[in-house]
Protein backbone atom coordinates (compact mmCIF):
# COMPACT_ATOMS: atom_id res chain seq x y z
CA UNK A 1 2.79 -9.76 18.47
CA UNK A 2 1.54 -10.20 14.85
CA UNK A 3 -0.22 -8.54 12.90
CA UNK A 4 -3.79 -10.51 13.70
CA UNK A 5 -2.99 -10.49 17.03
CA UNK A 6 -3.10 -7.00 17.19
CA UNK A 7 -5.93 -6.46 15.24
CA UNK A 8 -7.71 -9.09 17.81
CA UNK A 9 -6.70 -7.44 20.87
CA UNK A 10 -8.52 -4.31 19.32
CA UNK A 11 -11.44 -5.12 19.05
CA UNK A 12 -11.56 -6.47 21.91
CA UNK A 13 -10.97 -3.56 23.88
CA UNK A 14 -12.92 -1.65 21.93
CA UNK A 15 -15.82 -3.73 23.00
CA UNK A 16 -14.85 -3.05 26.64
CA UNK A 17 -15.12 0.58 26.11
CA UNK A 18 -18.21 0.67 24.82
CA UNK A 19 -19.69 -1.52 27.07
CA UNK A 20 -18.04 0.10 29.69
CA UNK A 21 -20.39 3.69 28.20
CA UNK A 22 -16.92 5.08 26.74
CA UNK A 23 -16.27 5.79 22.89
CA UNK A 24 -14.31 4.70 20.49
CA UNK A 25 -14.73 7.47 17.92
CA UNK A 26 -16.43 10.98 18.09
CA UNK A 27 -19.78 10.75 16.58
CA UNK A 28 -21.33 12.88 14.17
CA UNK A 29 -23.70 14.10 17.00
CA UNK A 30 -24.48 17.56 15.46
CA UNK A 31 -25.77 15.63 11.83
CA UNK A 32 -27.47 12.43 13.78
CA UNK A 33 -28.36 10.68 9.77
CA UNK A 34 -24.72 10.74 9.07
CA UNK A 35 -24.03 9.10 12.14
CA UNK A 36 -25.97 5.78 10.92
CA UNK A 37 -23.74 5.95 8.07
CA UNK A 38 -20.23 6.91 9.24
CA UNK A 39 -19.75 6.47 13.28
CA UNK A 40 -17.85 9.50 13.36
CA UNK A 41 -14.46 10.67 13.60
CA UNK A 42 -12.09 7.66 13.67
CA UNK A 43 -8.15 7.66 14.14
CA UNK A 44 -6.30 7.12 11.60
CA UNK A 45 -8.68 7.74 8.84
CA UNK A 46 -8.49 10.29 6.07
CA UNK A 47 -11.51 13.09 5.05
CA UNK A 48 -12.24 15.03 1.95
CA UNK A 49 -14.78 17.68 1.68
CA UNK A 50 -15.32 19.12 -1.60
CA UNK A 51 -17.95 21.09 -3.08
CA UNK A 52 -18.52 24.11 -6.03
CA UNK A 53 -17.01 27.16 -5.04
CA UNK A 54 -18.85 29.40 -2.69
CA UNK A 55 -21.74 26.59 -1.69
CA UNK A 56 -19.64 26.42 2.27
CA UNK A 57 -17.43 23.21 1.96
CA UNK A 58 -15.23 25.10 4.78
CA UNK A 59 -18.02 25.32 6.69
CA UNK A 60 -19.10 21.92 6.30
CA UNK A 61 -15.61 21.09 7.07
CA UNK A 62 -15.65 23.41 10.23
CA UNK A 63 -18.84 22.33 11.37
CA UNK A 64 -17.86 18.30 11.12
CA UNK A 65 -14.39 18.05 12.06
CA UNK A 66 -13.97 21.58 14.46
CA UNK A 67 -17.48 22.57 16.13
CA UNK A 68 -18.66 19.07 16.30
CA UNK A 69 -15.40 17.35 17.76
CA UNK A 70 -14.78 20.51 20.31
CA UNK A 71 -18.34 20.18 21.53
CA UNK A 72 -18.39 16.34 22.29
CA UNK A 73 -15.42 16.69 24.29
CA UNK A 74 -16.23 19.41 26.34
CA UNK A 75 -19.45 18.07 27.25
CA UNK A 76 -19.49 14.28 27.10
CA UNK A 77 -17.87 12.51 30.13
CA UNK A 78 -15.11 10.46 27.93
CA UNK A 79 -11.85 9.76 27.92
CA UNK A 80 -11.23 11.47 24.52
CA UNK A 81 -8.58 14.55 24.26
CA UNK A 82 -8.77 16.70 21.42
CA UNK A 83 -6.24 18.42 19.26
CA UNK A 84 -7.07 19.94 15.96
CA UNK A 85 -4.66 22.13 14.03
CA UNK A 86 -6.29 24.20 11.63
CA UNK A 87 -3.76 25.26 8.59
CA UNK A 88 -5.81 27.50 6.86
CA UNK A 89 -4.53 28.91 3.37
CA UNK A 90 -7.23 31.77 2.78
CA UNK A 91 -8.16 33.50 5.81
CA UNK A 92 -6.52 34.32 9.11
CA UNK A 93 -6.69 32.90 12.68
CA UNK A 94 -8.61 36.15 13.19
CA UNK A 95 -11.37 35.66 11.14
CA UNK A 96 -11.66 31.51 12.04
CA UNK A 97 -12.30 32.90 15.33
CA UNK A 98 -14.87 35.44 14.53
CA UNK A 99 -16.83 32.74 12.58
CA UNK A 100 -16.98 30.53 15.60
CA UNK A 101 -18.37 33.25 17.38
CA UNK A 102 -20.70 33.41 14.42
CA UNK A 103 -21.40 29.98 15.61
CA UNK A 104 -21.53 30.57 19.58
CA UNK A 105 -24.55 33.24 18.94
CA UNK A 106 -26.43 31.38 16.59
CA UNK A 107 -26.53 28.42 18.39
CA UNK A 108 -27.12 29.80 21.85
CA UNK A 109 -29.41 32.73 21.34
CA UNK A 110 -30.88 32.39 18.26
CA UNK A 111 -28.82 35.10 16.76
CA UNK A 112 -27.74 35.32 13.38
CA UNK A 113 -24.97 37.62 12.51
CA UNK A 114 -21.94 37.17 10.21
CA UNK A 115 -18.09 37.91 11.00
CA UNK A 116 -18.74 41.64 8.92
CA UNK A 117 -21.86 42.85 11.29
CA UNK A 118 -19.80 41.34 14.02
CA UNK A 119 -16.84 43.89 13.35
CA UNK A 120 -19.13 46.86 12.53
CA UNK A 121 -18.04 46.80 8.77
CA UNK A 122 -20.83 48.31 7.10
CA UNK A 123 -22.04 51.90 6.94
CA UNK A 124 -25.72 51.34 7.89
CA UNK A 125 -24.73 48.58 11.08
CA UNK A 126 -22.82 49.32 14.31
CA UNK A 127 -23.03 46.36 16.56
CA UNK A 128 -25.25 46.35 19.52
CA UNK A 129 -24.35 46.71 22.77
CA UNK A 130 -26.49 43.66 23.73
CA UNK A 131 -24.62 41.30 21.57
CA UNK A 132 -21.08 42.78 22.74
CA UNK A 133 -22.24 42.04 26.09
CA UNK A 134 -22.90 38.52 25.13
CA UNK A 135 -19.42 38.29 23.82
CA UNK A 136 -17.87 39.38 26.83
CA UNK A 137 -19.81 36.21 28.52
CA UNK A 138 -17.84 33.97 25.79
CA UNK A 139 -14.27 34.30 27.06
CA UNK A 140 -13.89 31.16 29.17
CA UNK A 141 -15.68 28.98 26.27
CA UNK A 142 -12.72 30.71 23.76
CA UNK A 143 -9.84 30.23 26.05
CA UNK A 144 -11.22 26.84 26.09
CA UNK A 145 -11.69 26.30 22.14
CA UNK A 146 -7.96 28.08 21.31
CA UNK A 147 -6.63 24.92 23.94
CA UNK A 148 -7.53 22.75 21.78
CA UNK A 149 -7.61 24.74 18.26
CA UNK A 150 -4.71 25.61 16.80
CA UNK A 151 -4.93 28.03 13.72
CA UNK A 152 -1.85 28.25 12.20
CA UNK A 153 -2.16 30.31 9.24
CA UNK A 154 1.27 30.99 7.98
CA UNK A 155 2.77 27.64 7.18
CA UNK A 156 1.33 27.04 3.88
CA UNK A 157 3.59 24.39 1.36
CA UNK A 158 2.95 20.83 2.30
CA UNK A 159 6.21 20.05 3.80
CA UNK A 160 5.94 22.80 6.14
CA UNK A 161 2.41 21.46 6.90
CA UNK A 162 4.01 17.55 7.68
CA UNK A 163 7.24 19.32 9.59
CA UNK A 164 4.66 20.99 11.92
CA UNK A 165 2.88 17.63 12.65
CA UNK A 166 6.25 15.56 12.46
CA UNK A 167 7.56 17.94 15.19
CA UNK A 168 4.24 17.52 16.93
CA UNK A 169 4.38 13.73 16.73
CA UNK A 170 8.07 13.75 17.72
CA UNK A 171 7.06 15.73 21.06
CA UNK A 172 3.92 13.53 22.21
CA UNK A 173 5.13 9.53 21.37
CA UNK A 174 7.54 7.48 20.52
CA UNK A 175 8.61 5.44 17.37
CA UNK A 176 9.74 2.19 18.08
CA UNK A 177 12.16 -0.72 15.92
CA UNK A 178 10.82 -4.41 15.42
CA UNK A 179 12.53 -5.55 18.76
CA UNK A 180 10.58 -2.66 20.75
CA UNK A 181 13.47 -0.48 21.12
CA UNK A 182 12.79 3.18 20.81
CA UNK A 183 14.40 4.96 17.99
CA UNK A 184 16.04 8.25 19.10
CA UNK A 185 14.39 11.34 17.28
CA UNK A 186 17.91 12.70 16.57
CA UNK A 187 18.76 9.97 14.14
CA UNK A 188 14.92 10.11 12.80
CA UNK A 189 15.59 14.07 11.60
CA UNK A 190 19.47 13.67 11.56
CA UNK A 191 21.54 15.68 8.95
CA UNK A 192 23.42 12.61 7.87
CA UNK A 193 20.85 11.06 5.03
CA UNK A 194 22.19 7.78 5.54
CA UNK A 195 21.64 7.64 9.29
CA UNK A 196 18.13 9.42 8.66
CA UNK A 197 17.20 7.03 6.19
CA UNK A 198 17.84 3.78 8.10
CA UNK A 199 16.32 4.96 10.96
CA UNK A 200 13.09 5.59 9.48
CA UNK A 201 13.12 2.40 7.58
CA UNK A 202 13.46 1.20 11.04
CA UNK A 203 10.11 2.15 12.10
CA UNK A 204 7.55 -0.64 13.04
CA UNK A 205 5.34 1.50 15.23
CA UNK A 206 4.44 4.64 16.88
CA UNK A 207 2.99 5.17 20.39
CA UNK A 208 1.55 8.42 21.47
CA UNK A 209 1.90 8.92 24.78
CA UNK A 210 -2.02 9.81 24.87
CA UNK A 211 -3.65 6.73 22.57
CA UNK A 212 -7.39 8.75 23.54
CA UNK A 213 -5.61 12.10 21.80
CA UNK A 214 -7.59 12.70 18.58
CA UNK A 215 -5.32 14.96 16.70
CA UNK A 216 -7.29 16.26 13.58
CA UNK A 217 -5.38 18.18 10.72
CA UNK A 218 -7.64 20.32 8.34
CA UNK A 219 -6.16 21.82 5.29
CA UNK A 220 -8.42 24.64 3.79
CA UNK A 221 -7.62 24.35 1.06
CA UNK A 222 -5.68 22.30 -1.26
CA UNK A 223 -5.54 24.60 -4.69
CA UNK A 224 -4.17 26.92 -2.28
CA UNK A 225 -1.38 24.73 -1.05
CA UNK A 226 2.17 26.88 -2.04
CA UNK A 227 3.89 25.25 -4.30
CA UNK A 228 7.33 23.55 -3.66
CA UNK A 229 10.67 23.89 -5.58
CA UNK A 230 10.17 22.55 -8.84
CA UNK A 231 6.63 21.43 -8.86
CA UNK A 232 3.42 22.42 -10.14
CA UNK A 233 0.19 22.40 -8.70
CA UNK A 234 -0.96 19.23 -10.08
CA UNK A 235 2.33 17.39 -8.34
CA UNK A 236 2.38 19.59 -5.33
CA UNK A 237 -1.18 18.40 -4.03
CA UNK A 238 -0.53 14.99 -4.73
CA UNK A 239 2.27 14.74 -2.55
CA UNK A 240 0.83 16.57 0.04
CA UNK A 241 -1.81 14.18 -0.30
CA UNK A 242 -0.18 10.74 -1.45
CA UNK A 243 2.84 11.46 0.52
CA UNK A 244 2.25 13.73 3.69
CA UNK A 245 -1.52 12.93 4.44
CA UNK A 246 -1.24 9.24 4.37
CA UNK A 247 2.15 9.15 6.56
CA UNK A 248 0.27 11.50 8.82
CA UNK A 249 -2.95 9.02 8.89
CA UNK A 250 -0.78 5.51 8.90
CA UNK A 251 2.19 6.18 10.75
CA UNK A 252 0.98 8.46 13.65
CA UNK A 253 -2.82 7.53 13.58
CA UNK A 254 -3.47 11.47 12.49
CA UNK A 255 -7.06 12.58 10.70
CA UNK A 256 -6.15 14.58 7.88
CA UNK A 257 -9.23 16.83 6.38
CA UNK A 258 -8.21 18.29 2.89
CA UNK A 259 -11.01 20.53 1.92
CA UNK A 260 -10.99 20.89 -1.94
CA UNK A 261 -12.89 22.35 -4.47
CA UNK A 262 -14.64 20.83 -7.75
CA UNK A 263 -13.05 22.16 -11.14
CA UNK A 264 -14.79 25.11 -12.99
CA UNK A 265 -16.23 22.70 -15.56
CA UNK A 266 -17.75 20.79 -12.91
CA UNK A 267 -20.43 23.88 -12.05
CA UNK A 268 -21.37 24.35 -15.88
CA UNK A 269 -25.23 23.38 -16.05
CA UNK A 270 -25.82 20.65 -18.48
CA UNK A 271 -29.07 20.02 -20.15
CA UNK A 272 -31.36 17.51 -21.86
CA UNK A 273 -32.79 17.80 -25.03
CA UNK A 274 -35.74 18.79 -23.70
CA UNK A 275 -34.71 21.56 -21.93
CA UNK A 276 -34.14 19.61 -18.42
CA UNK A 277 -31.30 20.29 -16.10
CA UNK A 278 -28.71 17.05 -15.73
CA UNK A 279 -28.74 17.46 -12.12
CA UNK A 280 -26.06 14.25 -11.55
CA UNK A 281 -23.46 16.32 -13.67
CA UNK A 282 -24.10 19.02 -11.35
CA UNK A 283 -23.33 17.03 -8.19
CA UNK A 284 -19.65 17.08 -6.41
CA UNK A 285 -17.83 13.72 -7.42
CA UNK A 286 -14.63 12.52 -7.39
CA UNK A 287 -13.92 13.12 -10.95
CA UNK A 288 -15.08 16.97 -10.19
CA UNK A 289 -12.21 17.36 -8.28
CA UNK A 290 -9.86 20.51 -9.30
CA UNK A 291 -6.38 20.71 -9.99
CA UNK A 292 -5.38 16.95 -8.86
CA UNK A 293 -8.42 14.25 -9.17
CA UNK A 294 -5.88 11.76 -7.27
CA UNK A 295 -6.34 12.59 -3.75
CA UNK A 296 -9.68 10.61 -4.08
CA UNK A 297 -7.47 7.30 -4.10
CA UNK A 298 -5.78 8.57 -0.86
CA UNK A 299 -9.14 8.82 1.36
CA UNK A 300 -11.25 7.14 3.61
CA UNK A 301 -14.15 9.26 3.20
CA UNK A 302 -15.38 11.91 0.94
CA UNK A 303 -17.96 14.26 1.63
CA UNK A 304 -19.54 16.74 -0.98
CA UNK A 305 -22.20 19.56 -0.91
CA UNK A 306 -24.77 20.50 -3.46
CA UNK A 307 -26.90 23.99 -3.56
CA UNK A 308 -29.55 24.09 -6.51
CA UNK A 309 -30.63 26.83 -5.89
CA UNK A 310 -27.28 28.45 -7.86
CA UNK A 311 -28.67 26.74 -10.84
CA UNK A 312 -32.15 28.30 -10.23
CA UNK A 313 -33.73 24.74 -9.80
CA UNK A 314 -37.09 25.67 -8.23
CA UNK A 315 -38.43 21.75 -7.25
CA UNK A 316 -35.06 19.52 -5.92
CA UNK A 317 -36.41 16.15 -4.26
CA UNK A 318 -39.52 17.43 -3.20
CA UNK A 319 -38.32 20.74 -1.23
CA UNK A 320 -39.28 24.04 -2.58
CA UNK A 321 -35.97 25.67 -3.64
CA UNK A 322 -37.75 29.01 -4.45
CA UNK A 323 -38.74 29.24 -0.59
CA UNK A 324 -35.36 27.61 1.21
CA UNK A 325 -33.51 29.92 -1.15
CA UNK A 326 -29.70 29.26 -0.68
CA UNK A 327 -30.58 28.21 2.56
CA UNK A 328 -30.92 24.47 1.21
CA UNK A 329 -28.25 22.22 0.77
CA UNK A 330 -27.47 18.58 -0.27
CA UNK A 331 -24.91 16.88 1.66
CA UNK A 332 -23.36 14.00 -0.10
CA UNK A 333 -21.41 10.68 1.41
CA UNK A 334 -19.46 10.53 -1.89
CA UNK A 335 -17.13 7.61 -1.07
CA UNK A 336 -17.25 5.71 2.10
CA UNK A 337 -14.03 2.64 1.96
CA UNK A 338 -15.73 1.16 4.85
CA UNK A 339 -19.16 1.40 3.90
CA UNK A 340 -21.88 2.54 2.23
CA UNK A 341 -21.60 5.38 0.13
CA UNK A 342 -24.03 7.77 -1.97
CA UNK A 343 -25.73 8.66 0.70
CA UNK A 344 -27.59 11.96 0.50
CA UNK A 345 -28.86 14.29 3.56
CA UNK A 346 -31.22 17.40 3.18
CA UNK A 347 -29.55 20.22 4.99
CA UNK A 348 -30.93 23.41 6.79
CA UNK A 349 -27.70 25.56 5.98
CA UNK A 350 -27.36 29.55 8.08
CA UNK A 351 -23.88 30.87 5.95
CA UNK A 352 -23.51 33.73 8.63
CA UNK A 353 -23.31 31.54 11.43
CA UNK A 354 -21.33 28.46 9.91
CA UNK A 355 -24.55 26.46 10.56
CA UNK A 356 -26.29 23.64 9.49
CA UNK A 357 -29.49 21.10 10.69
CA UNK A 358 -31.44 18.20 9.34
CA UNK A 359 -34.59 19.07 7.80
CA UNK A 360 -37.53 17.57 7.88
CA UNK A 361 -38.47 14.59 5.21
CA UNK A 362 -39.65 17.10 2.04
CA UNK A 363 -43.50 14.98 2.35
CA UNK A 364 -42.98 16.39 5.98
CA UNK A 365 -42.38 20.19 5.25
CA UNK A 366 -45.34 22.48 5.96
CA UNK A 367 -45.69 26.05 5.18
CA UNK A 368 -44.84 27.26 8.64
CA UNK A 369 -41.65 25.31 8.54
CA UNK A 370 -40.71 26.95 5.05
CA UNK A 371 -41.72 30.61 7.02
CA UNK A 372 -39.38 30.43 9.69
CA UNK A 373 -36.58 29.67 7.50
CA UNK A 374 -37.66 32.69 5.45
CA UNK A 375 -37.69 34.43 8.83
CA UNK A 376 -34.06 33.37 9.73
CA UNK A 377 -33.47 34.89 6.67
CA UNK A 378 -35.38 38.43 6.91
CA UNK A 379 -33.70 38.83 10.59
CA UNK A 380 -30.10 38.28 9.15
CA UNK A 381 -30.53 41.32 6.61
């Protein structure tokens, strides 16, 4: 079959799905504006979430590509499976899971509590018993979320990263040689480097044996990647990227998610002569990027967060930054290959809970509505 063909017989049956009421990409349910922007979570497409440090681009990240994908599959009626695997360079499994219940309380009852209250860590806060006993009512949901969340948080240089997926891909499909034949996975990882070269040169296609598994691979985060024998920094992330995160994306229809932060210089306020912050210098962009600006040629899409309030900006598009506080944040479409991109969306944001929510229009935001985020707040203390 060609190369048009296949394309042709695609969307075709993507048509069928939908008109059939099934998907053909997990949408952005929990951000609905992004959704008229970017569909959702596609296969074989590539993410970057970047942001100043500290502002929550890992909780952006969590909150798009874990909390969002886990809850559409659990409660839509699709065909969709779900794996993510979670390599995350900072904290441990442990504490990923104590954010999510972070997440759980917030979200169900309303309460906010971080990952420290949570574990009794400070002197003037024990936890109480009412919220342990809503914990214990949580264990079927986690079971559930560990099935299809993998943390792995001691493989941290990139190749160990692409060996985990390679060995993951290996398991769950098949590769397959221009006249459909299946190539045998010993002579794909062989010790011979002639036999393991020609083999993968021999590669046409791969076919999981699940085409509805969505297998998502986040990275948290890149400056943190280890560094391999002989490289720097710079030349470690863009192989992982360049190298590892594209044949993860093309050749096994993978999403990677790099989080990654902006360089220093990119969070030094710039002003005009009159005094006037340059809020555009301020932004996330792809030339803010730290330690490798390259990975921004890799991806599909880039998303970015902004939080004036670090830069004690009291007015920011019409919202009163002195009353949302740090509880306001800017969420940027930075680079969209398939569409439209610049696209800016005013974000409710709860740190403690790994949360965030539309707000309303700022020509829409009344005093009450400014009060109950500064109640949020006051109840979180």
């Amino acid at each position: 079959m060609s190369i048009f063909q296949k394309v042709k017989q695609e969307i075709k049956k993507n048509k069928q799905i939908r008109l059939s009421g099934g998907y053909t990409c997990i949408p952005f349910e929990l951000l609905p504006k992004l959704g008229q922007v970017i569909p959702g979570i596609e296969q074989e497409k590539y993410y970057l979430v970047t942001a100043n440090s500290k502002v929550g681009k890992t909780k952006l990240a969590d909150f798009l590509f874990v909390y969002n994908p886990y809850e559409f599959v659990t409660k839509r009626h699709t065909d969709i499976k779900l794996k993510i695997f979670y390599f995350s360079l900072e904290v441990s499994k442990e504490e990923k899971l104590s954010q999510f219940y972070s997440y759980l309380l917030y979200k169900d009852h309303n309460i906010v509590i971080s990952p420290e209250k949570l574990k009794s860590r400070f002197e003037n806060y024990i936890l109480e018993d009412e919220i342990e006993g809503l914990l214990d009512t949580y264990d079927a949901e986690m079971d559930k979320f560990e099935s299809m969340v993998k943390i792995i948080d001691n493989v941290k240089n990139p190749f160990g990263i692409y060996k985990y997926m390679r060995d993951y891909a290996y398991k769950n499909g098949d590769h397959y040689n221009k006249h459909g034949e299946i190539i045998p996975v010993e002579a794909l990882i062989s010790d011979n480097p002639d036999t393991r070269e020609k083999a993968n040169l021999a590669i046409t296609e791969y076919r999981a044996h699940d085409p509805n598994e969505y297998v998502i691979v986040v990275v948290d985060h890149l400056s943190l990647l280890h560094t391999e024998k002989g490289q720097d920094l710079w030349t470690t992330i863009f192989n992982f990227s360049s190298k590892y995160c594209l044949a993860m994306r093309d050749r096994w229809r993978y999403i990677p998610v790099a989080i990654q932060q902006q360089a220093a210089d990119q969070e030094k306020q710039q002003f005009t002569f009159r005094g006037d912050s340059i809020v555009a210098k301020l932004r996330p962009s792809p030339d803010g990027l730290a330690d490798c600006k390259l990975t921004q040629r890799d991806v599909n899409v880039m998303l970015g967060l902004f939080a004036p309030h670090r830069y004690k900006i009291e007015n920011y598009e019409g919202y009163d930054i002195d009353k949302l506080g740090d509880n306001y944040r800017e969420f940027n479409v930075i680079l969209n290959r398939n569409g439209s991109g610049f696209i800016n969306i005013d974000l409710y944001f709860n740190g403690a809970s790994n949360f965030f929510k539309e707000l309303l229009p700022a020509d829409q935001m009344e005093e009450r509505h400014y009060k109950a985020i500064a109640g949020i707040n006051k109840s979180a203390k």
